[in-house]
PDB file of N, CA and C in Angstrom:
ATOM      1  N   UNK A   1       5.882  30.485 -45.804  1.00  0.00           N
ATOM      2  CA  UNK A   1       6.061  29.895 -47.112  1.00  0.00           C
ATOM      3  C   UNK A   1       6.432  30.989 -48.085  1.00  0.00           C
ATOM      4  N   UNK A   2       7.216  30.717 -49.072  1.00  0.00           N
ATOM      5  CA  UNK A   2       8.003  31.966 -50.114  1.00  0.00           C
ATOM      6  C   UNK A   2       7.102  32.072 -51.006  1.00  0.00           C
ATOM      7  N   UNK A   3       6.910  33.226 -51.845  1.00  0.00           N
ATOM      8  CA  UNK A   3       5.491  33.213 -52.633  1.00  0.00           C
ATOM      9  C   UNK A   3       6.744  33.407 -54.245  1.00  0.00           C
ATOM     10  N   UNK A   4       6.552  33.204 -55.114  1.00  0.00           N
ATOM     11  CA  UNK A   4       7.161  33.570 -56.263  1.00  0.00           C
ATOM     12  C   UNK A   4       6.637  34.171 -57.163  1.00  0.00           C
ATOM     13  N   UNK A   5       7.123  35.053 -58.063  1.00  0.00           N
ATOM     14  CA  UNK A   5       6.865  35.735 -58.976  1.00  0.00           C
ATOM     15  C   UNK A   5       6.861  35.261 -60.102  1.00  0.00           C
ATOM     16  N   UNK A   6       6.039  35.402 -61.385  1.00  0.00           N
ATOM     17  CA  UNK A   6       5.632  35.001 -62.670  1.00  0.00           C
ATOM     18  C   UNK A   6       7.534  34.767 -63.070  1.00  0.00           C
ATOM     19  N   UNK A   7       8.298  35.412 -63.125  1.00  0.00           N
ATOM     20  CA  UNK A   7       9.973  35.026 -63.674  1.00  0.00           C
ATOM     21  C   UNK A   7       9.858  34.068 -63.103  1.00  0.00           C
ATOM     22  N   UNK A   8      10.080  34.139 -61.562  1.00  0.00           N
ATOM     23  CA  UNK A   8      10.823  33.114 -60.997  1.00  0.00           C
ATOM     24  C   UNK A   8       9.836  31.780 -60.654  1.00  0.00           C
ATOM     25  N   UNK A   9       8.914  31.487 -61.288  1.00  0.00           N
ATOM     26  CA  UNK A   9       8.584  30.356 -61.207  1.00  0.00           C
ATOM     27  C   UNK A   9       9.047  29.531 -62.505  1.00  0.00           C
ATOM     28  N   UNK A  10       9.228  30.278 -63.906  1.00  0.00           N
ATOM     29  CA  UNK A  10       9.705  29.879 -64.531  1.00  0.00           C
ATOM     30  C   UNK A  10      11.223  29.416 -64.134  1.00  0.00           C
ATOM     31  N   UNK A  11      11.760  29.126 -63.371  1.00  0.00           N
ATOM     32  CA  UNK A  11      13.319  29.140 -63.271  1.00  0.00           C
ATOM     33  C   UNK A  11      13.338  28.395 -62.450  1.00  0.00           C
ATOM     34  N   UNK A  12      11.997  27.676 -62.118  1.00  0.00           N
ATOM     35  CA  UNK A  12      12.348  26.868 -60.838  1.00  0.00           C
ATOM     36  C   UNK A  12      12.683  25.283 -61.102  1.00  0.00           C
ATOM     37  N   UNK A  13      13.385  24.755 -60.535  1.00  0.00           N
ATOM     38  CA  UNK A  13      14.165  23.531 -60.912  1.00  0.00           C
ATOM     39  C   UNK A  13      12.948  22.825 -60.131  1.00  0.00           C
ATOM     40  N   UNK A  14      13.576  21.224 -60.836  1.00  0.00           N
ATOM     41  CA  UNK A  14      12.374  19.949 -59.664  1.00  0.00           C
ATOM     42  C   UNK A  14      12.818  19.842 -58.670  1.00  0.00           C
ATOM     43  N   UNK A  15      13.923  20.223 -58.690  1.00  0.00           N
ATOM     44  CA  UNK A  15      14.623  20.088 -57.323  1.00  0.00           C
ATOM     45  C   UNK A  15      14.075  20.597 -56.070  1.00  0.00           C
ATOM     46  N   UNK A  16      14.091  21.985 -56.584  1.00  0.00           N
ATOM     47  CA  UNK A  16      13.802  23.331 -55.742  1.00  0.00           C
ATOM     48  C   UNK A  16      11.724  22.554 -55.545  1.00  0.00           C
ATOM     49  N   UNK A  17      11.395  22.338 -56.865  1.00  0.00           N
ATOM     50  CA  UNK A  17       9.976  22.054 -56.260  1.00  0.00           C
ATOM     51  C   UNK A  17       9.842  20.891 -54.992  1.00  0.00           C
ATOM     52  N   UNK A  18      10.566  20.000 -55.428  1.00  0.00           N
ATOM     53  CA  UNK A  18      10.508  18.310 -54.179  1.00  0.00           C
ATOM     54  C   UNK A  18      10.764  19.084 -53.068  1.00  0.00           C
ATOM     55  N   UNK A  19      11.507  19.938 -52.561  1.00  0.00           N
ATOM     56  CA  UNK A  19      12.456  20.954 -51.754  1.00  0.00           C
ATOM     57  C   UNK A  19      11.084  21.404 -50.946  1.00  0.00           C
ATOM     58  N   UNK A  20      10.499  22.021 -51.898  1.00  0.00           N
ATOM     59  CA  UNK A  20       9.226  22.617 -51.406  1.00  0.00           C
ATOM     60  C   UNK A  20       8.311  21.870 -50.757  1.00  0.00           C
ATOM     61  N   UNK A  21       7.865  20.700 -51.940  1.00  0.00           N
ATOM     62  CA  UNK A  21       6.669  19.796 -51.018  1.00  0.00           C
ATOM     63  C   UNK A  21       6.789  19.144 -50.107  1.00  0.00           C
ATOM     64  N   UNK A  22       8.095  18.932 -49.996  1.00  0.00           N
ATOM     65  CA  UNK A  22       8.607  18.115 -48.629  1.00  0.00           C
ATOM     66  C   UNK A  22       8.255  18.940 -47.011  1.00  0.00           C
ATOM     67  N   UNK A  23       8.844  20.668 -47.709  1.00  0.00           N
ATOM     68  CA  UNK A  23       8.624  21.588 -46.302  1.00  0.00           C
ATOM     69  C   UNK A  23       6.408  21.662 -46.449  1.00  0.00           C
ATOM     70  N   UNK A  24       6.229  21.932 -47.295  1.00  0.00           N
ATOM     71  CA  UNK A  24       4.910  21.733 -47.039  1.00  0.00           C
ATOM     72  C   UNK A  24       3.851  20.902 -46.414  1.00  0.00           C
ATOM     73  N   UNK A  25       4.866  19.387 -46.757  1.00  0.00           N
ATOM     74  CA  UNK A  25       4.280  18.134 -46.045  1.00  0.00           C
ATOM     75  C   UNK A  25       4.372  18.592 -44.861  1.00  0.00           C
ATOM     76  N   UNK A  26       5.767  18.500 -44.259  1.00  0.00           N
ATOM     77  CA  UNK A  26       6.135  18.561 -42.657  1.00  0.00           C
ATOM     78  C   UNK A  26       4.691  19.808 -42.131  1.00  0.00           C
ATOM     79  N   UNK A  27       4.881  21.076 -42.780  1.00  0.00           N
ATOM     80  CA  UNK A  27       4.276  21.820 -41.988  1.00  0.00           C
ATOM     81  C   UNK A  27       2.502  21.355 -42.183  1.00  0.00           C
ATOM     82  N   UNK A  28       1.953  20.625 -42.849  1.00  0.00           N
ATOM     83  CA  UNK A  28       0.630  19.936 -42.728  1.00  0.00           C
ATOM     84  C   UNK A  28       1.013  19.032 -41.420  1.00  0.00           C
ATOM     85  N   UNK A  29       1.726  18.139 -41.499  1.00  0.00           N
ATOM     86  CA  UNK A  29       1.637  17.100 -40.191  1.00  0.00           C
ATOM     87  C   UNK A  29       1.852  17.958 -39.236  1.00  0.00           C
ATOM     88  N   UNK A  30       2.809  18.793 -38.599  1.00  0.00           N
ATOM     89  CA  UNK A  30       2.572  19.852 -37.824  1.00  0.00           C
ATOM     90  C   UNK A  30       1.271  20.001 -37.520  1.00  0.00           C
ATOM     91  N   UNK A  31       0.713  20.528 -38.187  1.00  0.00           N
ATOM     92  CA  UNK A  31      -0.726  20.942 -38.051  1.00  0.00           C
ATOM     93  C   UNK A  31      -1.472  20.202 -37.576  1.00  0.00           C
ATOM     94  N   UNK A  32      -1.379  19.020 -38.381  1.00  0.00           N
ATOM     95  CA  UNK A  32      -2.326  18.263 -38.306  1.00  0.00           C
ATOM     96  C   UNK A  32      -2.033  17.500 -36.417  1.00  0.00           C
ATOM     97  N   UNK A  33      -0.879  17.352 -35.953  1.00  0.00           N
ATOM     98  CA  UNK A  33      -0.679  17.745 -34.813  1.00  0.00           C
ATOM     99  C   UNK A  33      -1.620  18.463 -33.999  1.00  0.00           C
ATOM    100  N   UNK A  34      -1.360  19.416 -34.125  1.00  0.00           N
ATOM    101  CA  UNK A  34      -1.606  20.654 -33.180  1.00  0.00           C
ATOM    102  C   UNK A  34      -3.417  20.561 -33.180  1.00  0.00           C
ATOM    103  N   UNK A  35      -4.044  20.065 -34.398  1.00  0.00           N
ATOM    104  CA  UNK A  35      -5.466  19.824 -34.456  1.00  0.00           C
ATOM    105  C   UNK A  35      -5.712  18.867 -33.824  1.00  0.00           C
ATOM    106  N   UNK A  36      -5.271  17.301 -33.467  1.00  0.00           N
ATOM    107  CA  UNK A  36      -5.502  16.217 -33.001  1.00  0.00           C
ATOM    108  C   UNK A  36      -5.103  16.415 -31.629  1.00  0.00           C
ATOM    109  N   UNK A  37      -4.658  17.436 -30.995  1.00  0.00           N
ATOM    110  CA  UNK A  37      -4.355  17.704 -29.691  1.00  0.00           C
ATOM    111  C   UNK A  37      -5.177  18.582 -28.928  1.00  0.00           C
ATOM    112  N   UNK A  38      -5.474  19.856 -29.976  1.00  0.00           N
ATOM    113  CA  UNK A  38      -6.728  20.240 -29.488  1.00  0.00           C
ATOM    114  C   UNK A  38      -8.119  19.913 -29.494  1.00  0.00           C
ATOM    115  N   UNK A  39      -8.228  19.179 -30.547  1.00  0.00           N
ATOM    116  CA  UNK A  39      -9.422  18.383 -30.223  1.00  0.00           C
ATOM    117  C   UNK A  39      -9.338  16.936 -28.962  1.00  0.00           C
ATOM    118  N   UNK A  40      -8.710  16.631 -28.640  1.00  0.00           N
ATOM    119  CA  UNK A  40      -8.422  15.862 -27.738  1.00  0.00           C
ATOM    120  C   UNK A  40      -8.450  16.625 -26.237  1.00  0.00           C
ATOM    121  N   UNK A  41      -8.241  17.810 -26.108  1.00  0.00           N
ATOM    122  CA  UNK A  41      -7.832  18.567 -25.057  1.00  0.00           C
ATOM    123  C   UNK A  41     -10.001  19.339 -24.628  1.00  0.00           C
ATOM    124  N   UNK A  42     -10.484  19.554 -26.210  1.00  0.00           N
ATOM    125  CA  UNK A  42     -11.592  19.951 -26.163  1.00  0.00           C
ATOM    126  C   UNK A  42     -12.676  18.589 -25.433  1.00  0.00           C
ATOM    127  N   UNK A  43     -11.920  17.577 -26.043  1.00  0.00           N
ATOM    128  CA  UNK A  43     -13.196  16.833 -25.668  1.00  0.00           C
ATOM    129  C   UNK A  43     -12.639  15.554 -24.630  1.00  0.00           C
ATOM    130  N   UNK A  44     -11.804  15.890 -24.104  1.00  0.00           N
ATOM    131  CA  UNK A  44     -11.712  14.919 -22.582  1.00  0.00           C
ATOM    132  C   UNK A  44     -12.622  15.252 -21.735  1.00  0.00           C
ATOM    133  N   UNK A  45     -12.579  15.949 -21.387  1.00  0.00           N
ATOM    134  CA  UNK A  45     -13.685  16.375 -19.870  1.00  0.00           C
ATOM    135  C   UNK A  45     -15.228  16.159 -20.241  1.00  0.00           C
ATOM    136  N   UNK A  46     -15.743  15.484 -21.720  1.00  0.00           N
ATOM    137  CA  UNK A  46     -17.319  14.859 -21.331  1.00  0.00           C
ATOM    138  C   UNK A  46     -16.866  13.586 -22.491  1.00  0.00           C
ATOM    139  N   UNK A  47     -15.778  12.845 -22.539  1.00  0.00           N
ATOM    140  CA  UNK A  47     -15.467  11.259 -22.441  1.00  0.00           C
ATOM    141  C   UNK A  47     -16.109  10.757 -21.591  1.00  0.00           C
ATOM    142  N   UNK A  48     -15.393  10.965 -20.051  1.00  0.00           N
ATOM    143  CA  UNK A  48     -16.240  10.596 -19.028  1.00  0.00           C
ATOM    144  C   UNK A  48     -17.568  10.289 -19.037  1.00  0.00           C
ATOM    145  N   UNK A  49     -18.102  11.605 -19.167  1.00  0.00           N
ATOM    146  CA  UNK A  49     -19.905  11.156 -19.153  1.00  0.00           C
ATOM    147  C   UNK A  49     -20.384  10.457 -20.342  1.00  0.00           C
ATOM    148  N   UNK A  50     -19.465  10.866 -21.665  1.00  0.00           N
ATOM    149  CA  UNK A  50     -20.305  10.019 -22.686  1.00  0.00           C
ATOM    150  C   UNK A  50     -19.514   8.029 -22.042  1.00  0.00           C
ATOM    151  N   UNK A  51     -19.154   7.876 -21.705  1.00  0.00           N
ATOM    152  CA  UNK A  51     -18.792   6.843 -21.467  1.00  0.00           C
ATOM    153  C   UNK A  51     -20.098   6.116 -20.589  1.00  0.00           C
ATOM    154  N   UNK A  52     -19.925   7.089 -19.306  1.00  0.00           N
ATOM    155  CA  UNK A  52     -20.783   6.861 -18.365  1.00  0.00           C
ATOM    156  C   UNK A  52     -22.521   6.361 -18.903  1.00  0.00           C
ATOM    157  N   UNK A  53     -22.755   6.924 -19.637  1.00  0.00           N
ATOM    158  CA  UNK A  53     -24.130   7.309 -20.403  1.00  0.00           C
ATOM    159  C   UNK A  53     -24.223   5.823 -21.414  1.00  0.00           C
ATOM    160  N   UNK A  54     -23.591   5.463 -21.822  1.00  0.00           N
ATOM    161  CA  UNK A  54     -23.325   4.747 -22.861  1.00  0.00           C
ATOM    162  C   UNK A  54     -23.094   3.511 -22.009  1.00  0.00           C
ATOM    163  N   UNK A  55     -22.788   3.321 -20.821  1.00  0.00           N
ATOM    164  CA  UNK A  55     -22.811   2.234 -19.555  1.00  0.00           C
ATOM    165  C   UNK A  55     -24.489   2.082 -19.591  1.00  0.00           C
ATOM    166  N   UNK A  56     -24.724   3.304 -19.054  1.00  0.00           N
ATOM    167  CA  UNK A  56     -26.431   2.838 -18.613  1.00  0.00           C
ATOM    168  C   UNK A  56     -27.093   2.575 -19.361  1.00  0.00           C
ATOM    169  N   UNK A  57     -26.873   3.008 -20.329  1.00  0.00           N
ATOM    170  CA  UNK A  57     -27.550   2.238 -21.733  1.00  0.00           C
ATOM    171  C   UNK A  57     -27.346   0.915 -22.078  1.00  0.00           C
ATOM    172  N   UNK A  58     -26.121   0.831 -21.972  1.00  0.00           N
ATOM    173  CA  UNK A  58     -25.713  -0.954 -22.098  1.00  0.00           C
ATOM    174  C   UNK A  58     -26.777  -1.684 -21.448  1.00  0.00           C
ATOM    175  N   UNK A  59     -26.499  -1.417 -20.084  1.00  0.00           N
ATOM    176  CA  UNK A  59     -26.967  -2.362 -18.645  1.00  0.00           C
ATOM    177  C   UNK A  59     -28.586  -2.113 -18.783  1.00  0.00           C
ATOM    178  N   UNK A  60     -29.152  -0.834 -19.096  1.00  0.00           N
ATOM    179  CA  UNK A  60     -30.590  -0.389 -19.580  1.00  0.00           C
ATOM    180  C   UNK A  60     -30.947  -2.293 -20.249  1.00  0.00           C
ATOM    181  N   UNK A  61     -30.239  -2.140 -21.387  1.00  0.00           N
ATOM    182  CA  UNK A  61     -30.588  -2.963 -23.223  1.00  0.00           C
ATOM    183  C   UNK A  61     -30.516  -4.360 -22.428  1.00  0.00           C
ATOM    184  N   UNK A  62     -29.738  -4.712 -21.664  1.00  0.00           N
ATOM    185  CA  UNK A  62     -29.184  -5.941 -21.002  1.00  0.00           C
ATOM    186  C   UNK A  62     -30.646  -5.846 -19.975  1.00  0.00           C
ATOM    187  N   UNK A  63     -30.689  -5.550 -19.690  1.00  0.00           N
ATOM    188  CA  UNK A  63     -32.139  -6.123 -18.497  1.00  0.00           C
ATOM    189  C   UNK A  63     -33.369  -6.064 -18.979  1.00  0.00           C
ATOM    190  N   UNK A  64     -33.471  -5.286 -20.358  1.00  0.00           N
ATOM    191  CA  UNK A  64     -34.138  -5.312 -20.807  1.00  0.00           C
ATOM    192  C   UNK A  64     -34.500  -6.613 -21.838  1.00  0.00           C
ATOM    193  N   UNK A  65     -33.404  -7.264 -22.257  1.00  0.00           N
ATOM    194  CA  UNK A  65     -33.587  -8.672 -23.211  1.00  0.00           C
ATOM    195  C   UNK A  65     -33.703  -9.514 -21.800  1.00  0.00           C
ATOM    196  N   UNK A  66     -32.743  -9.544 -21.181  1.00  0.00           N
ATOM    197  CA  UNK A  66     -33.507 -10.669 -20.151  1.00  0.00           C
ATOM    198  C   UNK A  66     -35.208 -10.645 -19.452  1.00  0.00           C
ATOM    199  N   UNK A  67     -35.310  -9.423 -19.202  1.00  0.00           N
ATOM    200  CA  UNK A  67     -36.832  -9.423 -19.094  1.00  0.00           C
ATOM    201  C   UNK A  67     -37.618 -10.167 -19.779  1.00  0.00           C
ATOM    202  N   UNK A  68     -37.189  -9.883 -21.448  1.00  0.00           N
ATOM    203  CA  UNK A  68     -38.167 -10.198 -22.737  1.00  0.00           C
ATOM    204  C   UNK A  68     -37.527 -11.842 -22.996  1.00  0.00           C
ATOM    205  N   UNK A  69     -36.470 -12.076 -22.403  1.00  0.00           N
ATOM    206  CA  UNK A  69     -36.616 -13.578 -22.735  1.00  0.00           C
ATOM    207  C   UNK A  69     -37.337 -14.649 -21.332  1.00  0.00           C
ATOM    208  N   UNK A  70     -37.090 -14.107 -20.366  1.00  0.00           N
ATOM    209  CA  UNK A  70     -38.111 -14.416 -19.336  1.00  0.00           C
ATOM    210  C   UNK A  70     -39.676 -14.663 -19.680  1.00  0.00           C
ATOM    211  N   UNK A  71     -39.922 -13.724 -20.475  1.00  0.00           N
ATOM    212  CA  UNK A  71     -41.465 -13.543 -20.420  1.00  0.00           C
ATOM    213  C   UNK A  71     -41.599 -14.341 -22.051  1.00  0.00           C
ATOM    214  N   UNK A  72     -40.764 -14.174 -22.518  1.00  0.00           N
ATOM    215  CA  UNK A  72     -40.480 -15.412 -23.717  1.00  0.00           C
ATOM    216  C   UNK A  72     -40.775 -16.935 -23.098  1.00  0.00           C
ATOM    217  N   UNK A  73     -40.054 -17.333 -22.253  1.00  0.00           N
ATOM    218  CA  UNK A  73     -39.944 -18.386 -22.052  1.00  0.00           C
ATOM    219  C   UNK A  73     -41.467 -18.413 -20.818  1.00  0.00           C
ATOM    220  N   UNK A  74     -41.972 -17.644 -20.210  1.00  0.00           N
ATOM    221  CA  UNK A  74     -43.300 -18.258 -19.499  1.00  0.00           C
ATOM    222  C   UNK A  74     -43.988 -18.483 -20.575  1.00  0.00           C
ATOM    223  N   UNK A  75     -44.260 -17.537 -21.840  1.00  0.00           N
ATOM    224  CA  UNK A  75     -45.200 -17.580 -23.100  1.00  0.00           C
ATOM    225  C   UNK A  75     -45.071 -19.159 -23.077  1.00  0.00           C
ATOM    226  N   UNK A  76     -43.930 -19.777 -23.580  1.00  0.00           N
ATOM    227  CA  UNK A  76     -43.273 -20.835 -24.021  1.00  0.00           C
ATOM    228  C   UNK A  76     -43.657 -22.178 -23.448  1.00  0.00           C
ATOM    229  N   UNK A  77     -43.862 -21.726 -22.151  1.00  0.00           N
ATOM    230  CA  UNK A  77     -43.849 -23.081 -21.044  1.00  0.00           C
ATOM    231  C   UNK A  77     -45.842 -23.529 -21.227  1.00  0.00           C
ATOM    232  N   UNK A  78     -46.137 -21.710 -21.130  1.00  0.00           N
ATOM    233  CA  UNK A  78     -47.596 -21.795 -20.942  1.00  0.00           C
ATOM    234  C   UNK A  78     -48.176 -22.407 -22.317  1.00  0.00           C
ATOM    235  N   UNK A  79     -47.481 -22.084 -23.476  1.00  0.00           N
ATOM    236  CA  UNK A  79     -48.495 -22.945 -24.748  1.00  0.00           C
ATOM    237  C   UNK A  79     -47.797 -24.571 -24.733  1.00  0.00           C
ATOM    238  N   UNK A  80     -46.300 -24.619 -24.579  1.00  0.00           N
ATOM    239  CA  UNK A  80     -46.393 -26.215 -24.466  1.00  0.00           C
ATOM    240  C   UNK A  80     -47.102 -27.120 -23.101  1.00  0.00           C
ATOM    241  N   UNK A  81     -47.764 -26.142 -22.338  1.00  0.00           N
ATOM    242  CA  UNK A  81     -48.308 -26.937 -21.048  1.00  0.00           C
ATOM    243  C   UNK A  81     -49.567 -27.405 -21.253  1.00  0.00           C
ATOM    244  N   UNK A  82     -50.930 -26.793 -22.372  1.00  0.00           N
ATOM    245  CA  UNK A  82     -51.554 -27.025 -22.781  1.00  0.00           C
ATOM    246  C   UNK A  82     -51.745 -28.120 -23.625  1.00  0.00           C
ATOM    247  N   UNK A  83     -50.899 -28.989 -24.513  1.00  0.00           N
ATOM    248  CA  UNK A  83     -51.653 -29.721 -25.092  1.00  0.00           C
ATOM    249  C   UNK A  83     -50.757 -31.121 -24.175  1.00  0.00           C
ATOM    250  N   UNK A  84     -50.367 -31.046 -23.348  1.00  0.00           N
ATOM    251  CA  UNK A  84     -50.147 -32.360 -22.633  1.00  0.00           C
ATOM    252  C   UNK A  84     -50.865 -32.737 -21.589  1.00  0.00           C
ATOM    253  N   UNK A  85     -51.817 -31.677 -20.867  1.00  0.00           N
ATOM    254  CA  UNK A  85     -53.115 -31.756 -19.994  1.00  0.00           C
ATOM    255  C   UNK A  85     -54.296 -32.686 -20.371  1.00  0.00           C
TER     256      UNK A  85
END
């Protein structure tokens, strides 16, 4: 990037500035590139396991409500069985 001097910023057209922010944009998306790739490159190889991990947890939470609605529903059976005896 060109650095300017106290003159020559005075002398600078809008032109010359749009000129500028335009190359500035590009070289941010660049970047911003090159960051979204290495972070992608950093964190593939434990996707996998966080995936994996985040399975057993699912299937964990899942057997775990069916348990608790099982034992829901004996609660259930056992107090409505009582007052029809």
């Amino acid at each position: 990037m060109k650095t300017f001097t106290t003159l020559e910023l005075k002398n600078l057209t809008l032109a010359q500035i749009q000129d500028m922010r335009c190359e500035i944009k590009k070289d941010l998306e660049k970047q911003s590139e090159v960051i979204l790739q290495q972070t992608k490159s950093l964190t593939e190889p434990y996707q996998k396991m966080a995936t994996a991990g985040s399975n057993l947890a699912s299937k964990l939470r899942t057997g775990f409500t069916i348990f608790s609605g099982v034992l829901t529903g004996f609660r259930l059976m056992k107090s409505l069985r009582h007052p029809f005896r």
